[in-house]
Every structure is written in C-alpha cells, then in structure tokens.
Protein backbone atom coordinates (compact mmCIF):
# COMPACT_ATOMS: atom_id res chain seq x y z
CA UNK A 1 16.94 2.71 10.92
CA UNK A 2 15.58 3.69 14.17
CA UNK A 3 12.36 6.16 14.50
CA UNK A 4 11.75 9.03 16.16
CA UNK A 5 8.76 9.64 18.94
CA UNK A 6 7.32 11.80 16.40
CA UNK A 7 7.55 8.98 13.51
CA UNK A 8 6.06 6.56 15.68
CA UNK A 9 3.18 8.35 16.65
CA UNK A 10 2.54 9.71 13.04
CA UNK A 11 2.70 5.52 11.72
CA UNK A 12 0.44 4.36 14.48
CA UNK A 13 -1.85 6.63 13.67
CA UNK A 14 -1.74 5.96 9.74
CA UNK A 15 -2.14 2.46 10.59
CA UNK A 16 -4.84 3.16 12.76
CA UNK A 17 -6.91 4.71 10.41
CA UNK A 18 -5.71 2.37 7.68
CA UNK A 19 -7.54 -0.06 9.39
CA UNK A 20 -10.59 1.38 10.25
CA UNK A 21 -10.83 2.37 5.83
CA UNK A 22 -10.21 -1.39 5.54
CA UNK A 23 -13.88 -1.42 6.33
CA UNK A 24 -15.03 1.82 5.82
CA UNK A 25 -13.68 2.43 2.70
CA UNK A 26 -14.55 6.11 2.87
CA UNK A 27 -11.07 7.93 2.32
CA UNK A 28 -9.02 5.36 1.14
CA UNK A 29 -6.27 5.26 3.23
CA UNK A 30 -5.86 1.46 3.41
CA UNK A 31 -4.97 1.45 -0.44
CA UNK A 32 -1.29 1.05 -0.35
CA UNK A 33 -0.24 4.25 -2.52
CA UNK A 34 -2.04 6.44 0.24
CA UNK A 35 -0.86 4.12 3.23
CA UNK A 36 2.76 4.13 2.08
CA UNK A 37 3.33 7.52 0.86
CA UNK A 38 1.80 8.56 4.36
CA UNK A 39 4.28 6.50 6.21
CA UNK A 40 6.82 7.40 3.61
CA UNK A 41 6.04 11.29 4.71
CA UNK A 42 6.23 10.46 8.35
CA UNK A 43 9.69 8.31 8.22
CA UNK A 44 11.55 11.19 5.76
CA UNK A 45 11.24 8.73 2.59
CA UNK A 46 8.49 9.90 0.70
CA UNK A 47 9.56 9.16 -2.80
CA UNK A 48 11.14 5.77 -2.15
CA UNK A 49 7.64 4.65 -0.04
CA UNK A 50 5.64 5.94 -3.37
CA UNK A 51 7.32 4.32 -5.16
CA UNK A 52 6.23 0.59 -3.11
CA UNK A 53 2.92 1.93 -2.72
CA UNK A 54 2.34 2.07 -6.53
CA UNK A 55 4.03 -0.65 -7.26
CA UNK A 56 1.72 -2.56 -4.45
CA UNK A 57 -1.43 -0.69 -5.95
CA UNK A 58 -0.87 -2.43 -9.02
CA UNK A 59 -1.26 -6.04 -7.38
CA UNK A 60 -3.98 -4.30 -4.77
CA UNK A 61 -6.27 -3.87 -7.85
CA UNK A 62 -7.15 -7.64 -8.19
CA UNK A 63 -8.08 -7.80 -4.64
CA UNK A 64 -11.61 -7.76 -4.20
CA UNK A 65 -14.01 -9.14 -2.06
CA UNK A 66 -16.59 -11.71 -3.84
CA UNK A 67 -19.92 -12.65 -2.02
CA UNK A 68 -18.48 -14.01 1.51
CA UNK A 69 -14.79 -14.85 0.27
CA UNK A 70 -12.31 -12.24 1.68
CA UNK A 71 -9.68 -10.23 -0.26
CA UNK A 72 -6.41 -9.93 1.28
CA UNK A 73 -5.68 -7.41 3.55
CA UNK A 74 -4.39 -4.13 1.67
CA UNK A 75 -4.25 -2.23 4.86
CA UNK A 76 -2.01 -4.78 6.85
CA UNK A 77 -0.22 -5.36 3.34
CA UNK A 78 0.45 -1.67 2.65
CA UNK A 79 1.38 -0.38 6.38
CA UNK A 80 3.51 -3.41 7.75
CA UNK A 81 5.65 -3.09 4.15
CA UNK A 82 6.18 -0.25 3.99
CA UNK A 83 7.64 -0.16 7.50
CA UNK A 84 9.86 -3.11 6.95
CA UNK A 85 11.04 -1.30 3.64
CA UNK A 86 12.02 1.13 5.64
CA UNK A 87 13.87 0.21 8.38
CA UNK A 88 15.86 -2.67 5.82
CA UNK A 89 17.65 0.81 4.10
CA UNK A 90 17.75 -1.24 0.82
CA UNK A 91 15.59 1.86 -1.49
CA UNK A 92 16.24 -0.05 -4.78
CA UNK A 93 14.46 -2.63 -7.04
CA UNK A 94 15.49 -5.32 -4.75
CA UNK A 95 14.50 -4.00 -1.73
CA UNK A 96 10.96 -3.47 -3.29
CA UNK A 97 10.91 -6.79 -4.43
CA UNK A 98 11.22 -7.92 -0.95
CA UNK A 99 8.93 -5.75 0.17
CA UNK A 100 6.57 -6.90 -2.19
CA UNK A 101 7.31 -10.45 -1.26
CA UNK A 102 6.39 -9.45 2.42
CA UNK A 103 3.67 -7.59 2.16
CA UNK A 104 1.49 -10.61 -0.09
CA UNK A 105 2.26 -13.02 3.17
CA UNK A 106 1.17 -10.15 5.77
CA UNK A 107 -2.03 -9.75 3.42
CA UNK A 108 -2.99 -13.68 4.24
CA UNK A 109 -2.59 -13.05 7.96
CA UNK A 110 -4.08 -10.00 7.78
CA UNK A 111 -7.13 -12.17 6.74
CA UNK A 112 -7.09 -14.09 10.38
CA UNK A 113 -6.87 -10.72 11.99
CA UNK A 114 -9.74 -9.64 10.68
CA UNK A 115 -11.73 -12.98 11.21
CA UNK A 116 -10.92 -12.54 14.59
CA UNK A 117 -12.04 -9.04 14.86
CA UNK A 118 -15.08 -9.44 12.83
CA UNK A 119 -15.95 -12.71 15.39
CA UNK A 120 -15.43 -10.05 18.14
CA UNK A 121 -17.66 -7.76 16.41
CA UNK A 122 -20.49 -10.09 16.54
CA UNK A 123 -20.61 -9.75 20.23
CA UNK A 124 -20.67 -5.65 20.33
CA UNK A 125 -23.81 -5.76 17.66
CA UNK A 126 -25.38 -7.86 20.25
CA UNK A 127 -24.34 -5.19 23.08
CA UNK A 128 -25.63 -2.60 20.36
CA UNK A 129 -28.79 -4.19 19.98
CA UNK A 130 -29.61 -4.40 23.06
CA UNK A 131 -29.41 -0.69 23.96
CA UNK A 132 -31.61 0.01 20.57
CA UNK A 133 -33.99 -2.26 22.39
CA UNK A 134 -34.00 0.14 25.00
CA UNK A 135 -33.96 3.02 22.69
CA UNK A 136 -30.21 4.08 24.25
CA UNK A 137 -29.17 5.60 20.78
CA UNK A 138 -26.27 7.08 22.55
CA UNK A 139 -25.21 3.09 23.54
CA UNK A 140 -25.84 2.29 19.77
CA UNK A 141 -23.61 4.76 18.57
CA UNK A 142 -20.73 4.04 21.54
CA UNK A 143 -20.97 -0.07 20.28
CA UNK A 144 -20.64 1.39 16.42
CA UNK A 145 -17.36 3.26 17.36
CA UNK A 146 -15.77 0.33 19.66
CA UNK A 147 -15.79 -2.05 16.73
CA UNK A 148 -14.42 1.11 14.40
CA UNK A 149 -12.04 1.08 17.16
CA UNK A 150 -11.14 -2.95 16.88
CA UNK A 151 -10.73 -2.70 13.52
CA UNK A 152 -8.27 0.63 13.49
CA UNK A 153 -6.15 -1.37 16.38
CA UNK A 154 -6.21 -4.56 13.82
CA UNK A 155 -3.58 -3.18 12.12
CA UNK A 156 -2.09 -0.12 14.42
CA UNK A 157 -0.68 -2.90 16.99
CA UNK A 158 1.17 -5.18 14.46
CA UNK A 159 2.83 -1.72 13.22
CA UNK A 160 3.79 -0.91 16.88
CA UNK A 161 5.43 -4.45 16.93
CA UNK A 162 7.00 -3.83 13.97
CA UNK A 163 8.34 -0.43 14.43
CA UNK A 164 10.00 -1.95 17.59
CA UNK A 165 12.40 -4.59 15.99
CA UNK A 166 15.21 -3.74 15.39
CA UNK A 167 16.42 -2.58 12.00
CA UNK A 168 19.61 -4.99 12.09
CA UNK A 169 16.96 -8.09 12.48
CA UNK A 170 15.03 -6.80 9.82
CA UNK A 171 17.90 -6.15 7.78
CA UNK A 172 19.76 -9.67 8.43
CA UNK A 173 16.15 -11.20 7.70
CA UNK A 174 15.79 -9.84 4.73
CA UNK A 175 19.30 -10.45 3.93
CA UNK A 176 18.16 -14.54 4.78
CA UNK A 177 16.00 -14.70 2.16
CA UNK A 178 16.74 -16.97 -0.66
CA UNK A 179 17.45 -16.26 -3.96
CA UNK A 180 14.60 -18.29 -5.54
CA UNK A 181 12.51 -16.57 -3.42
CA UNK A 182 13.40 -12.69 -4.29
CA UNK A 183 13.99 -14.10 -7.87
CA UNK A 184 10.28 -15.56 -7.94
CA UNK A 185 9.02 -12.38 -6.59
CA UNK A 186 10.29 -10.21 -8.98
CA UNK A 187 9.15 -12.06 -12.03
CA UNK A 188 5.49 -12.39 -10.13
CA UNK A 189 5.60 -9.17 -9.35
CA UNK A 190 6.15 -8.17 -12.53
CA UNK A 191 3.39 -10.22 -13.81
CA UNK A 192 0.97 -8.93 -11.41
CA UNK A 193 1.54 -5.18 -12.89
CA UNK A 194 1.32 -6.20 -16.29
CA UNK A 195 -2.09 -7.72 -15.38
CA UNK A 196 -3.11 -4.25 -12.74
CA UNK A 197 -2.37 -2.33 -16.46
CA UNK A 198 -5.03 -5.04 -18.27
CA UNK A 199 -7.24 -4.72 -16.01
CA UNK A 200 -7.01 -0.89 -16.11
CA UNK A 201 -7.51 -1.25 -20.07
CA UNK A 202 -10.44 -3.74 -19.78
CA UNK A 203 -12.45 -0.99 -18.01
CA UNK A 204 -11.46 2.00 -20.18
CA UNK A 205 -11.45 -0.69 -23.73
CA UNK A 206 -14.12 1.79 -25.66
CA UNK A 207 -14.25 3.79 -28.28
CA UNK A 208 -15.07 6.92 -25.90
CA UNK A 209 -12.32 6.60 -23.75
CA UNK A 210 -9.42 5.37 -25.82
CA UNK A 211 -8.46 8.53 -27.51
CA UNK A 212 -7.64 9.68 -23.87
CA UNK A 213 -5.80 7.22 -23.67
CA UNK A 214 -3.65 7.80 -26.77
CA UNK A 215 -3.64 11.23 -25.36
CA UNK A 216 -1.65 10.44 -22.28
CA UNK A 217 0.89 8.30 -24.20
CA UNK A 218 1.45 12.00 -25.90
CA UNK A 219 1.49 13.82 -23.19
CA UNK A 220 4.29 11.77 -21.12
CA UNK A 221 7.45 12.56 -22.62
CA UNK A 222 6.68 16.44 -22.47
CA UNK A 223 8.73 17.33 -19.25
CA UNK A 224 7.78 20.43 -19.16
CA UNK A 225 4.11 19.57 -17.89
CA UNK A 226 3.61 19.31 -14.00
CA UNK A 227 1.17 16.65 -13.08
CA UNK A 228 -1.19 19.74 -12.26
CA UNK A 229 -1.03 20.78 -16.00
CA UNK A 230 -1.96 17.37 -16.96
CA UNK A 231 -4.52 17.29 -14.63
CA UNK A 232 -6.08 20.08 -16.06
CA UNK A 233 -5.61 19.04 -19.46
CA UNK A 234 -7.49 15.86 -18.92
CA UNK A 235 -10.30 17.79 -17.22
CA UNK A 236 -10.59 20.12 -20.25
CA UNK A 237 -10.63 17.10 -22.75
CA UNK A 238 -13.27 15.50 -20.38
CA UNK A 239 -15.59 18.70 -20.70
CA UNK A 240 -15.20 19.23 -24.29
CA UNK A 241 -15.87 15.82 -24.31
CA UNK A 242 -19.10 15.57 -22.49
CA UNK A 243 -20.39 18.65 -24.10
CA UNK A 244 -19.61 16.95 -27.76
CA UNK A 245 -21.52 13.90 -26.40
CA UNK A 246 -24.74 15.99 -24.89
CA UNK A 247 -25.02 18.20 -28.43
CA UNK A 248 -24.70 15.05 -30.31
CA UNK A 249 -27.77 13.55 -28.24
CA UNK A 250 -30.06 16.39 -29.32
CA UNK A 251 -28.21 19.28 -28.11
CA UNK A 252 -29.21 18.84 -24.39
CA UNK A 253 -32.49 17.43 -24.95
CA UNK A 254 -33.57 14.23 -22.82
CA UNK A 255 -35.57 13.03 -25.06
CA UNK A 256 -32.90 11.75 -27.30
CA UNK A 257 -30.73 11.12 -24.57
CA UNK A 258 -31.57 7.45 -23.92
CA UNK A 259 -32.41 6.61 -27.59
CA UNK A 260 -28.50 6.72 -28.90
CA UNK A 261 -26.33 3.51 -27.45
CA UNK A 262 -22.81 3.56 -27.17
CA UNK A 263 -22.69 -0.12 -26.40
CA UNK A 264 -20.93 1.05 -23.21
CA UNK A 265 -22.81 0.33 -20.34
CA UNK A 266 -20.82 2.97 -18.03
CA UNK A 267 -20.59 5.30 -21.38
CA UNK A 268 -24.51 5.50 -21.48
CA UNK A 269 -24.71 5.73 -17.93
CA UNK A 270 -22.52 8.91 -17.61
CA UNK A 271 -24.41 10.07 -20.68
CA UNK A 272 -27.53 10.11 -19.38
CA UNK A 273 -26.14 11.76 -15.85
C-alpha cells in the first residue's frame, strides 16, 4: 500500500510529536493506542490500527523507566508498527502478531536513538547555559525548543524511511519470517496481555474499587450501551461513590477525615482530596 501526500504529511507529523511526548509526556501521544489510532486515522484504517495500538498498550504498560535504566521506546515502537502493519495489508491476528513482533525490536533501537539524542542534548544545555549566563532568556528558551525539536525528529525520520519502502518489501519481509518466530510471538504476546490485565488488577485489588469492577463485567454484554453511556455510568457510580465515602467520614467534616483507614494508600489519599 502506497500513501498519499496528505498521509505522509499527517504520519510525520504524528511521529513528530510522538517523539517529542516520549519526553514530555504531557498529551500522551507516544502511548501506542493514541500513536496508532492517529496513524490508523491518517492511512484510512482506523479500526484495524486500534486494534494494534491496544493490543501494544497492553505490553507498553510494563515499560517504565527505573532510576537511570531506560524503558523501551513506546513512541518508536507504536509509530514505526503501525506503519509497517499497514503497508503489509495483512489486518488479521497474524498480521498483528508480526507487528507486535516488530515493534518490541524497534523499541530496543529506539533506545540507541535516544542515547544519541540525549548525548546531543548535553551540548545544547551547555549552549543554553551559557545565554542564562548572559541573562539571554530568549536564547534559553530557543536551546529548550531545539532539543524538543531533536527529540520529535528521533522518531519522525525513521517513519519517513519507513513510509518510503516499498509495500512489496515489506510485505515479502514479513512474509520471510519464520514460523517459530510469529509462533513465539503470539504465545508471548499473549502472555504479555494477560500480565498488562494483572497489573491493571494489582492497582485497582481493593475493596473500594472492586465492585466497579464487577460492575463493568455487567455492563459488557449490554449492546445497547455506547461507550459514552458507560462512561457516564461509571462517572455517576464514582460520585455516588465519593459522596458515600465523605458522609461516612463525618458527613464532610475534616476532622474525621484522616482518622478512618481504608488500608489503601491511594483510597485514603483520594479521600482526603
């Protein structure tokens, strides 16, 4: 599948600002279920790219960075597979699976990209520092938006690589790939949700939250509810909720507030707030 001018410019710049949220982490749209439903909205395949991007949100969950060890790169991860998904054609289980397969080995290199860039950072906080030393806030700020800038192009010019390949390469690539290898990414894969839904569970594991949870099991098979309904059904059961928890504290007293533990850290927190 070849793109249009339109497509192109549209993926470079959701990999542009994929990149820059790498570090910014201000909108999200490195995660991969914003990164590939945007490129799935630019390309015309919104639904299949959703469907990768969730799929790769699930593994994207245990990647987190821990004192100076990197996590993979979720941007590079998200944008460069959901291109390649793309342009293979293949909108099934498989061709996820692949995807998948692709997008944990981009997420490794994506770690020496950014090395590289934040090495080439070092150099622009010197150039900033040195106009704060000359109290040139205007420099500061220029120095602070170059290295935005690095880090956007981190990941926009691998897509523009990408999006130039043909679709027959990437198709007979793909196609090259041994069947160990798609095999051993499916059953990983699968064992990477099944530990994306634990972790999910680990954080909501109390007795506050887990009727909620029961609550959405209930609320699934009823077709007739749009996401938006359910949406505003949780929100309701949230409110009632809060506003059972505050009378039960000494109806909205802060006195009392503080004195009754959940045993929930986050629970008591949000309490109190």
């Amino acid at each position: 599948m070849n793109f249009g001018i339109i497509s192109i410019v549209l993926i470079l710049i959701v990999a542009f600002l994929a990149g820059m949220e790498g570090i910014l982490d201000q909108f999200q749209f490195h995660q991969p279920i914003v990164a590939c439903s945007l490129i799935g909205i630019a390309t015309g395949h919104p639904t299949e790219c959703i469907m990768l991007g969730g799929t790769l949100q699930l593994m994207a969950m245990g990647w987190a960075n821990v004192g100076a060890a990197v996590s993979p790169d979720a941007a590079l991860a998200s944008v460069a597979s959901a291109i390649i998904f793309v342009k293979a054609g293949e909108f099934n289980q498989g061709g996820i699976s692949n995807a998948i397969g692709i997008a944990v080995a981009l997420a490794t290199v994506g770690l020496v990209l950014t090395m590289l860039v934040r090495t080439l950072s070092v150099v622009i906080v010197h150039q900033a520092d040195r106009a704060a030393e000359n109290g040139n806030f205007a420099g500061v700020e220029f120095w602070h938006i170059v290295a935005l800038i690095c880090q956007g192009l981190r990941i926009a010019i691998p897509a523009m690589l990408l999006l130039f390949i043909p679709s027959s390469a990437v198709q007979g690539a793909l196609g090259s790939l041994p069947k160990w290898f798609t095999d051993g990414m499916t059953i990983g894969g699968g064992f990477v949700v099944a530990v994306g839904y634990a972790m999910v569970i680990n954080l909501m594991a109390t007795k506050e939250v887990w009727p909620f949870f029961f609550l959405g099991f209930a609320l699934a098979p009823v077709k007739e509810l749009t996401l938006i309904a359910t949406g505003i059904i949780g929100v309701c059961a949230a409110i009632i909720y809060l506003n059972v928890t505050q009378n039960n504290n000494g109806g909205g007293g802060s006195g009392d507030s503080g004195s009754k533990a959940s045993g929930d850290p986050l629970g008591d927190i949000l309490n109190d707030y």
